[in-house]
Protein backbone atom coordinates (compact mmCIF):
# COMPACT_ATOMS: atom_id res chain seq x y z
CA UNK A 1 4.58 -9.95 9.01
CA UNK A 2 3.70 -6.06 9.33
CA UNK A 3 0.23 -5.18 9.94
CA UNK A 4 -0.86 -2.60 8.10
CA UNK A 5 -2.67 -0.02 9.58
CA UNK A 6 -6.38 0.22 8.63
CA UNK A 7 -8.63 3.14 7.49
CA UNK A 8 -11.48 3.11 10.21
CA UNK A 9 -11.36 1.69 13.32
CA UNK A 10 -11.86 -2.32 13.65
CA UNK A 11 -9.92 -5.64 12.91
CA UNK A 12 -7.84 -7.63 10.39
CA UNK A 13 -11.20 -9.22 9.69
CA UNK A 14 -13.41 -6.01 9.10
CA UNK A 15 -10.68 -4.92 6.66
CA UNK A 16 -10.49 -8.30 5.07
CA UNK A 17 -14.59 -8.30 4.80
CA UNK A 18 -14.56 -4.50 2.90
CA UNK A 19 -12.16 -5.46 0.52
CA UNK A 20 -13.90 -9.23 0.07
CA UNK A 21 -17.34 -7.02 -0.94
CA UNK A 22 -15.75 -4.54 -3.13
CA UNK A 23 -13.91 -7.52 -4.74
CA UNK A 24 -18.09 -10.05 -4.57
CA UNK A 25 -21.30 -8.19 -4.85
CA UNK A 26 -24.07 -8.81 -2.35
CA UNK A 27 -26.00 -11.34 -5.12
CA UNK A 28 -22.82 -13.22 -6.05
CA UNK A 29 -23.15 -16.77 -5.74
CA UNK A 30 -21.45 -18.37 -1.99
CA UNK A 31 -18.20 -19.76 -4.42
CA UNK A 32 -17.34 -16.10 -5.96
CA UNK A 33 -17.52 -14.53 -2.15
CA UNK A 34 -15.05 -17.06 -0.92
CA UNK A 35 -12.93 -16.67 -3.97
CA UNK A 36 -13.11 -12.62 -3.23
CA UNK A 37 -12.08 -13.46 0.88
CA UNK A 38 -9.48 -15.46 -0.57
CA UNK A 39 -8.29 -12.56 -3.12
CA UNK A 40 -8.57 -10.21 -0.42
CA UNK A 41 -6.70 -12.24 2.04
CA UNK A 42 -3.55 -12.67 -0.67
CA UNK A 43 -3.61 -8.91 -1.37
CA UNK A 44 -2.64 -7.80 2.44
CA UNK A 45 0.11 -10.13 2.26
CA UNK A 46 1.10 -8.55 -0.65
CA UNK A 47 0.86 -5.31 0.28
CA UNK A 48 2.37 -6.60 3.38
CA UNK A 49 5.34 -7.82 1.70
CA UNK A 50 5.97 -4.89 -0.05
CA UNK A 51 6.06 -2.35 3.00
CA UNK A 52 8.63 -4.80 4.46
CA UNK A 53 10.69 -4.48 1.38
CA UNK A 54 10.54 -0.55 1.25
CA UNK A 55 10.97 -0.43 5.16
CA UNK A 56 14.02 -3.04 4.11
CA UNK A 57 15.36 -0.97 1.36
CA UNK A 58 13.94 2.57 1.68
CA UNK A 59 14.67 5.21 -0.81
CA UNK A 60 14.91 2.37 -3.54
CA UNK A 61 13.07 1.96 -6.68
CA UNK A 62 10.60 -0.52 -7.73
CA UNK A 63 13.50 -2.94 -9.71
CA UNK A 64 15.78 -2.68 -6.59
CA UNK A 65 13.25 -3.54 -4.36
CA UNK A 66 12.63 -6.65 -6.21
CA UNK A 67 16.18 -7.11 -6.88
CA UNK A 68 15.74 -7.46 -10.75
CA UNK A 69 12.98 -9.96 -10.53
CA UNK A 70 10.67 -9.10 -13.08
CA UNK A 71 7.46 -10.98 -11.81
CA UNK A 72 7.96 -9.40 -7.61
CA UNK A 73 8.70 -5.63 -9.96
CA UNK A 74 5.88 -5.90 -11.63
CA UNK A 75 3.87 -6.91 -7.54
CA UNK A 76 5.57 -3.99 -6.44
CA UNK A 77 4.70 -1.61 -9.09
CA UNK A 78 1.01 -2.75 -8.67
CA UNK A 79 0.89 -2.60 -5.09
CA UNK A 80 3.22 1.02 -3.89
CA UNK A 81 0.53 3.30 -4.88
CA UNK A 82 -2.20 1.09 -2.87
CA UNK A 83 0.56 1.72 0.00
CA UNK A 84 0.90 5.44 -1.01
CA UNK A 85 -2.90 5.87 -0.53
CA UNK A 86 -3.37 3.87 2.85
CA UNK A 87 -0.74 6.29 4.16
CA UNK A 88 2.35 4.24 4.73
CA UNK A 89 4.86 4.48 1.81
CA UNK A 90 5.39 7.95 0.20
CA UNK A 91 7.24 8.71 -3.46
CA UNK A 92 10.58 10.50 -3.31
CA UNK A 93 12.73 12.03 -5.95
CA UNK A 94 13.08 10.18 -9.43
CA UNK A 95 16.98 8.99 -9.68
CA UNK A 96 18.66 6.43 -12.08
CA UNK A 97 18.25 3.19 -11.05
CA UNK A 98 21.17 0.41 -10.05
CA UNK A 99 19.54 -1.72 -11.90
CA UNK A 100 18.28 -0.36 -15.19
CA UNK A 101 20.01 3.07 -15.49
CA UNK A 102 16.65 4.97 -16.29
CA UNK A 103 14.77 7.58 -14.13
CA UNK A 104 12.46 6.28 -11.52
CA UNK A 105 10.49 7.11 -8.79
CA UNK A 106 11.68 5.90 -5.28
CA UNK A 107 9.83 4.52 -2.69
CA UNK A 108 10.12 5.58 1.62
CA UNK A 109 8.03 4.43 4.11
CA UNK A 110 6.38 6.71 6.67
């Protein structure tokens, strides 16, 4: 899998850990910080998986990246402008989609 560059300097860990605390505050209980590691962890692969797709498939829009599935369109949707702010995905021109025949925004990675 692509690692995904980070904001400040440091490991796959530190990264994990800030998004972990934004997801647990500092008085939650042990069980809600290891659910909010284990949230964190699963949204890096996400996001992961959806760089590889644009990288895949760049210049495509959010239903051809998932290839008409609706549940990995709606991922994708969710997780492109997480990409666009951590600097590795940008939004190109709106075209008609293969898939649906409407307008949408298409995805390019950096």
């Amino acid at each position: 899998m692509t690692q995904l560059p980070m904001f400040a300097p440091g490991s796959a860990n530190r990264e994990e850990s800030v998004q972990a605390r934004v997801l647990a505050r500092r008085d939650d209980p042990e069980p809600s910080r290891v659910a909010a590691r284990s949230a964190a962890n699963r949204l890096g692969k996400q996001q992961a998986s959806t760089l590889n797709a644009v990288r895949s498939m760049p210049g495509s829009t959010a239903w051809e990246l998932a290839k008409g599935n609706v549940t990995l369109r709606y991922l994708y949707n969710r997780r492109l402008p997480e990409l666009v702010m951590k600097g590795v995905v940008r939004r190109g021109e709106p075209r008609a989609c293969r898939i649906t025949g409407t307008e949408q925004t298409t995805w390019w990675p950096i």
